[in-house]
Each structure stands twice: as structure tokens, then as C-alpha cells.
N, C-alpha and C. Protein backbone atom coordinates (compact mmCIF):
# COMPACT_ATOMS: atom_id res chain seq x y z
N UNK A 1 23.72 -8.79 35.19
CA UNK A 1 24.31 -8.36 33.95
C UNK A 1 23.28 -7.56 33.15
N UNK A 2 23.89 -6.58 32.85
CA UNK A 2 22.96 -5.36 31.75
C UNK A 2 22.98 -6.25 30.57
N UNK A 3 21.49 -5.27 29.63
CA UNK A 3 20.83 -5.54 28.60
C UNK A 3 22.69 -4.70 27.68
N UNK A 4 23.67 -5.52 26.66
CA UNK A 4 24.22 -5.20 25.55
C UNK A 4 23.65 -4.73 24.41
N UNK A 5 22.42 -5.03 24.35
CA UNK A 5 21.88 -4.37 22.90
C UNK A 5 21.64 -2.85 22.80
N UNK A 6 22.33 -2.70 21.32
CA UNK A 6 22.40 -0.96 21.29
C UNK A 6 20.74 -0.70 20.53
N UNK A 7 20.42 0.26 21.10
CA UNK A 7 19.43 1.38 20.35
C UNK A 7 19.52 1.89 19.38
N UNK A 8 18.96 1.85 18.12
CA UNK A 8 18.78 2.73 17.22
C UNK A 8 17.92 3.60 17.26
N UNK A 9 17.65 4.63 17.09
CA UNK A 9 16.72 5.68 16.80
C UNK A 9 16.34 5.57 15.13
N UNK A 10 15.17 5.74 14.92
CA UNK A 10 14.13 5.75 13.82
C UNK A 10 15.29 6.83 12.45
N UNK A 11 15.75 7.63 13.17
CA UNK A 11 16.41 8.70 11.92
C UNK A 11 17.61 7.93 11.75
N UNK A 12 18.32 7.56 12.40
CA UNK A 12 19.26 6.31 11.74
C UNK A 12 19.41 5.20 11.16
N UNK A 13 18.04 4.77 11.18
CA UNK A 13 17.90 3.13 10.59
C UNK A 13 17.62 4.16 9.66
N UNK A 14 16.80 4.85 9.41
CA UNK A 14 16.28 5.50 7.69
C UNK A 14 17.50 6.21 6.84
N UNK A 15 18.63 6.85 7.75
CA UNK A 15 19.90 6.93 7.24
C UNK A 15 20.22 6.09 6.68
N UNK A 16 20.61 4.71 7.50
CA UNK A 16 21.46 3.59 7.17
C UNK A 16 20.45 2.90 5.64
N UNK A 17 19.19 2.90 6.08
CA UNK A 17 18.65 2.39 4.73
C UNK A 17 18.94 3.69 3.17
N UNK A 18 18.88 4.31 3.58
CA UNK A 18 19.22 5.77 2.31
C UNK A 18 20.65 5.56 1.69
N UNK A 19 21.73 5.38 2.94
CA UNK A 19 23.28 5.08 2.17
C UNK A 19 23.12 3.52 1.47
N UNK A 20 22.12 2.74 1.95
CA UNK A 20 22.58 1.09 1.57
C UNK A 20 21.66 1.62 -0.71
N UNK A 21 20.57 2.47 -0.23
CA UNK A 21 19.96 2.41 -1.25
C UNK A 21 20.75 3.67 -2.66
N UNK A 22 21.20 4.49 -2.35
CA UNK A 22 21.81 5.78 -2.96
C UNK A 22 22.80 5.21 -3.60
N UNK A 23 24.08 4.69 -2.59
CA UNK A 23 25.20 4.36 -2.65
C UNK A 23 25.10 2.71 -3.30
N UNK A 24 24.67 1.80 -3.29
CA UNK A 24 24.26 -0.13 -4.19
C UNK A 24 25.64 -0.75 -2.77
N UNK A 25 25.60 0.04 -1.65
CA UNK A 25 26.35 -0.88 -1.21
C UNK A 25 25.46 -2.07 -1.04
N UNK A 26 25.94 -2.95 -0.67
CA UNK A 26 25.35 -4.36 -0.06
C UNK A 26 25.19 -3.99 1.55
N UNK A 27 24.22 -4.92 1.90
CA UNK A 27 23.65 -4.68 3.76
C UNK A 27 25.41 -5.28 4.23
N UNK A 28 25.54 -6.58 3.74
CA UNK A 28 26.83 -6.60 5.00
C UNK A 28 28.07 -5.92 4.82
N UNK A 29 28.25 -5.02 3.62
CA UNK A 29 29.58 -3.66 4.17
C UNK A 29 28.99 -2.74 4.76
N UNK A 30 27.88 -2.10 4.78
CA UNK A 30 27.32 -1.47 5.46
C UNK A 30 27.20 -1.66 7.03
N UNK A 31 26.76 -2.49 7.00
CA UNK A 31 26.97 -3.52 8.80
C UNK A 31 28.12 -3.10 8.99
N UNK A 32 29.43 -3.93 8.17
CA UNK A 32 30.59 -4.03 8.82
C UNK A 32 30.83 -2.70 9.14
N UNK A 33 30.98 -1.51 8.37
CA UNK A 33 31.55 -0.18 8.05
C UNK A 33 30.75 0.59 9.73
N UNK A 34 29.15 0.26 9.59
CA UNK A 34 28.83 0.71 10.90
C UNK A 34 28.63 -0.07 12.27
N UNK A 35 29.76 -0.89 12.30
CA UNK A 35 29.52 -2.21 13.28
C UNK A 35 27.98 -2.24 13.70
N UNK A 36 27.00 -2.74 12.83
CA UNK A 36 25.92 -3.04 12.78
C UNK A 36 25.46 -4.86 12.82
N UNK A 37 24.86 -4.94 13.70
CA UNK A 37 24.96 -6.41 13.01
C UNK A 37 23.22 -6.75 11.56
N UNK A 38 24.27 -7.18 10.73
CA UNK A 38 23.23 -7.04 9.45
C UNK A 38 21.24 -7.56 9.37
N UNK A 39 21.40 -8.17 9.82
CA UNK A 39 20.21 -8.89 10.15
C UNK A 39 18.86 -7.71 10.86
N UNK A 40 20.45 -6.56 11.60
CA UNK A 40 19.01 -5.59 11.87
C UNK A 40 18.59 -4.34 10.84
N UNK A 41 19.96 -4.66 10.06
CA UNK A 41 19.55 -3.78 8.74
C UNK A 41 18.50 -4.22 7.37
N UNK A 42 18.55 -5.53 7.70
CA UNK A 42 17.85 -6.22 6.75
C UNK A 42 16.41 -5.81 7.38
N UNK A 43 16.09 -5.80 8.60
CA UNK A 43 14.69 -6.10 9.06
C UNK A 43 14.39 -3.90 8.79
N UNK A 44 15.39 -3.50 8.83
CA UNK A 44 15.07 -1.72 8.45
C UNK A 44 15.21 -1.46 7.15
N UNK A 45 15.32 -2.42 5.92
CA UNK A 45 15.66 -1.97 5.02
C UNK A 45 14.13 -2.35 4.32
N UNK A 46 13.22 -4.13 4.92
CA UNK A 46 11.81 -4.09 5.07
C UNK A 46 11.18 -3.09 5.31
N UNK A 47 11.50 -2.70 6.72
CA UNK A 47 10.80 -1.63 6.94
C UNK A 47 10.81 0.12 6.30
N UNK A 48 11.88 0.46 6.22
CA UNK A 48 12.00 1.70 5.72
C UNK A 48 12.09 1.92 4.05
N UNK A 49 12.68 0.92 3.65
CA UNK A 49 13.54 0.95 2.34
C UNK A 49 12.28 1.40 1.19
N UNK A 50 12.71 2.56 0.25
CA UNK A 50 11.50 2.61 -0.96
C UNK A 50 11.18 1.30 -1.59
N UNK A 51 11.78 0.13 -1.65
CA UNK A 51 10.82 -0.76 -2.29
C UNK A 51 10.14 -1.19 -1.71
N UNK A 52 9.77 -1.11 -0.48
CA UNK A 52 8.92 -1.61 0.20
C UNK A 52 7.85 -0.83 0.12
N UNK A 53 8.18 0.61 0.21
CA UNK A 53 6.79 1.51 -0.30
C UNK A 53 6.36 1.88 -1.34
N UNK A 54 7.11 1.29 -2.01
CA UNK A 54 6.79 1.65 -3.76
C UNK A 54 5.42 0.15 -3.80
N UNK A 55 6.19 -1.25 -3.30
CA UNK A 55 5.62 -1.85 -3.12
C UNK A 55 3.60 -2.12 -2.40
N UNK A 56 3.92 -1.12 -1.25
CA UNK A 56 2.77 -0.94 -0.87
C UNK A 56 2.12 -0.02 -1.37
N UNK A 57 2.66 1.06 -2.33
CA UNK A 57 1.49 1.71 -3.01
C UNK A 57 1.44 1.55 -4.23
N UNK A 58 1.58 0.03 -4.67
CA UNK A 58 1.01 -0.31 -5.80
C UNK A 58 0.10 -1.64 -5.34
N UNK A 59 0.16 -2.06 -4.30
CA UNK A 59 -0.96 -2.60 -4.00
C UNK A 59 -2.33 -2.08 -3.43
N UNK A 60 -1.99 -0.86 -2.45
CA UNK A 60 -2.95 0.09 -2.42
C UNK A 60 -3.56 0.71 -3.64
N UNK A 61 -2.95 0.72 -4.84
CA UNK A 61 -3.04 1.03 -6.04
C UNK A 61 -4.00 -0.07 -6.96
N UNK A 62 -4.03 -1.03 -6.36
CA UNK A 62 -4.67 -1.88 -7.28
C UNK A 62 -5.72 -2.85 -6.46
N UNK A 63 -5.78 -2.76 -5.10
CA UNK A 63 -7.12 -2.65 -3.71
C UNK A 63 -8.17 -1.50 -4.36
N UNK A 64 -7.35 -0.05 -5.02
CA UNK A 64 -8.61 0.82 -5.34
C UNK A 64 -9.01 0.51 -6.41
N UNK A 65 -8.13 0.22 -7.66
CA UNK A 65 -8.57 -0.48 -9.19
C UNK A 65 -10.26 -1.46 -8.68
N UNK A 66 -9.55 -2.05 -7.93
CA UNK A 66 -11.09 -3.07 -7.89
C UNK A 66 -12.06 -2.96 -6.96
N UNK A 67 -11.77 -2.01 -6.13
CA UNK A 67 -12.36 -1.03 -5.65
C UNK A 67 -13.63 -0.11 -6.40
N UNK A 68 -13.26 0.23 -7.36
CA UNK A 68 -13.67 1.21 -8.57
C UNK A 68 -14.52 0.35 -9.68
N UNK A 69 -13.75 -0.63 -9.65
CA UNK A 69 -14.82 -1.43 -10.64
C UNK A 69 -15.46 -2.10 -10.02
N UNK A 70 -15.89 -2.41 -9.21
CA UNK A 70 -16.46 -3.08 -8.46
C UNK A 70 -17.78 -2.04 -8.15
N UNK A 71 -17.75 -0.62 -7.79
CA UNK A 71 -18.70 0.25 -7.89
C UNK A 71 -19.17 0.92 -8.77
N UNK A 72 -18.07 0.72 -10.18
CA UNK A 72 -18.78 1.10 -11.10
C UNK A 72 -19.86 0.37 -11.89
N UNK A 73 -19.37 -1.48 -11.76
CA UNK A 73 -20.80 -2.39 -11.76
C UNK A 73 -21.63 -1.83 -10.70
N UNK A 74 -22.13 -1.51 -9.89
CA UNK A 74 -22.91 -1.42 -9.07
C UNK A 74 -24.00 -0.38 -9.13
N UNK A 75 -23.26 0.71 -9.47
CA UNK A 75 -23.48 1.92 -10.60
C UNK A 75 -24.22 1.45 -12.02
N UNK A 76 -23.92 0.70 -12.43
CA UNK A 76 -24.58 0.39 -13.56
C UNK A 76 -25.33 -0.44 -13.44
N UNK A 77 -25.30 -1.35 -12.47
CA UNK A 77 -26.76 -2.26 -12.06
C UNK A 77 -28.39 -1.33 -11.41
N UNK A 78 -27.62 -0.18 -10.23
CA UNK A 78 -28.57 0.15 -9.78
C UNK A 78 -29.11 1.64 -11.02
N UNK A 79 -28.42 2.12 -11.74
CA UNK A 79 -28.97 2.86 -13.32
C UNK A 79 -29.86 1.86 -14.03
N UNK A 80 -29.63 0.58 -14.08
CA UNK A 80 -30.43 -0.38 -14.69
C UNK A 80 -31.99 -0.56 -14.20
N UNK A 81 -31.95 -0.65 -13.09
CA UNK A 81 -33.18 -0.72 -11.93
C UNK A 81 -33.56 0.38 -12.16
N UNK A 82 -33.20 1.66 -11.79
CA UNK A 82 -33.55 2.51 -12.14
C UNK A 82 -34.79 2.68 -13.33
N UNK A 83 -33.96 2.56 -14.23
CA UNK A 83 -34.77 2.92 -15.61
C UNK A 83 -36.06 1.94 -15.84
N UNK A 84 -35.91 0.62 -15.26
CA UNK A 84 -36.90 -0.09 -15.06
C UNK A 84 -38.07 0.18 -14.37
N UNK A 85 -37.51 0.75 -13.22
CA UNK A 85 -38.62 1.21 -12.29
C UNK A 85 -39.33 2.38 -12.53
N UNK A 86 -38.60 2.96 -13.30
CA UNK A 86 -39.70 4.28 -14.29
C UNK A 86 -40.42 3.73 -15.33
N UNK A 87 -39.84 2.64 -16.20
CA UNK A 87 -40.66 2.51 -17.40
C UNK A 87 -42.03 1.98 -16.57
N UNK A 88 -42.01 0.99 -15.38
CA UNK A 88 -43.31 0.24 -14.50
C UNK A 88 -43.62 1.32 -14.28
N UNK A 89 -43.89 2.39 -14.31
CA UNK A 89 -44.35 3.60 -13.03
C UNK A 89 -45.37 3.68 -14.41
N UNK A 90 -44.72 4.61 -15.57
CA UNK A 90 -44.91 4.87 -16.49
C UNK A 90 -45.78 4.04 -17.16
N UNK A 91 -45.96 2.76 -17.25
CA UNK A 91 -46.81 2.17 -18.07
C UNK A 91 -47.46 2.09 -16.78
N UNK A 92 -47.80 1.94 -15.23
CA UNK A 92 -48.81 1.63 -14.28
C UNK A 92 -49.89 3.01 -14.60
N UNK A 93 -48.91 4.48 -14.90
CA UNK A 93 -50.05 5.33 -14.92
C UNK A 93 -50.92 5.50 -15.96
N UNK A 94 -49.92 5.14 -16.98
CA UNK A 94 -50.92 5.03 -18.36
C UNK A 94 -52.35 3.98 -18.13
N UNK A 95 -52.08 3.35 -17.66
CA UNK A 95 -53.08 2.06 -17.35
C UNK A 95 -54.38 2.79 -16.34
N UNK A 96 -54.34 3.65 -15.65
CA UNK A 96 -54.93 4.19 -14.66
C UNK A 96 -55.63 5.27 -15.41
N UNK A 97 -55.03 5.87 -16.57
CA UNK A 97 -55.52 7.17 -17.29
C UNK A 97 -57.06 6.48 -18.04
């Protein structure tokens, strides 16, 4: 006995997620309307659907926030050292003069 399960192609699940999102249908008229069974629209609507990428680029969005501050302390620790290590230079040569 053959494999029954149908194939989707990538440009149709992103269809089917675009009409579920454009249109406020719900996943199971959508299913029904494209004899889909829902469960695989749910797992393409994870995958494709804009809240999911709106989702991931506001966490990518806020990975760089602390990202940024995190080097901008670092930035301001090693400016700190910095200036230290000139004023020692600075008073070592005076001492030598």
C-alpha cells in the first residue's frame, strides 16, 4: 500500500497562511474549504505566518539591545583604563625628569 499523504509545496502553505491572515478566516474553514487537514495548517501558520516573524524580529531586536549595552559598558570600562594608564605613564615620567 502507497504513502496517502499529499504534498504541499512551500508557495502554498505561504498562500494558505496569507488567505487565513488577510481574510480573519479561522484555520478550520480554511482546512475545510481546502480539504486540508488543519493541524497541518496550524504547524504552517508557526511556520510562515507574520506573527511569528514579527515575533522573531523583536527578539532579534532585543538579543542586539543587550548586545549594545553590554559593549557599550565595556567601552566605557576599557576608556576608563585607558585614561588611567596615561595619567601612570604621565606621573612615571615626571618622576624620571
Amino acid at each position: 500500500m502507497g504513502d496517502k499523504r499529499r504534498r504541499y509545496d512551500e508557495e502554498f502553505k505561504r498562500k494558505t497562511v496569507e488567505l487565513i491572515e488577510k481574510t480573519g478566516k479561522t484555520k478550520a474553514v480554511v482546512a475545510r474549504e481546502l480539504d486540508i487537514p488543519a493541524n497541518c495548517i496550524t504547524e504552517w501558520v508557526k511556520k510562515y505566518g507574520t506573527a511569528n516573524a514579527e515575533a522573531s524580529k523583536q527578539a532579534q531586536l532585543l538579543a542586539d539591545y543587550e548586545r549594545l549595552k553590554k559593549l557599550e559598558q565595556q567601552n566605557r570600562e576599557l576608556l576608563e583604563e585607558r585614561e588611567i594608564l596615561l595619567k601612570a605613564n604621565r606621573f612615571v615620567s615626571k618622576k624620571r625628569d
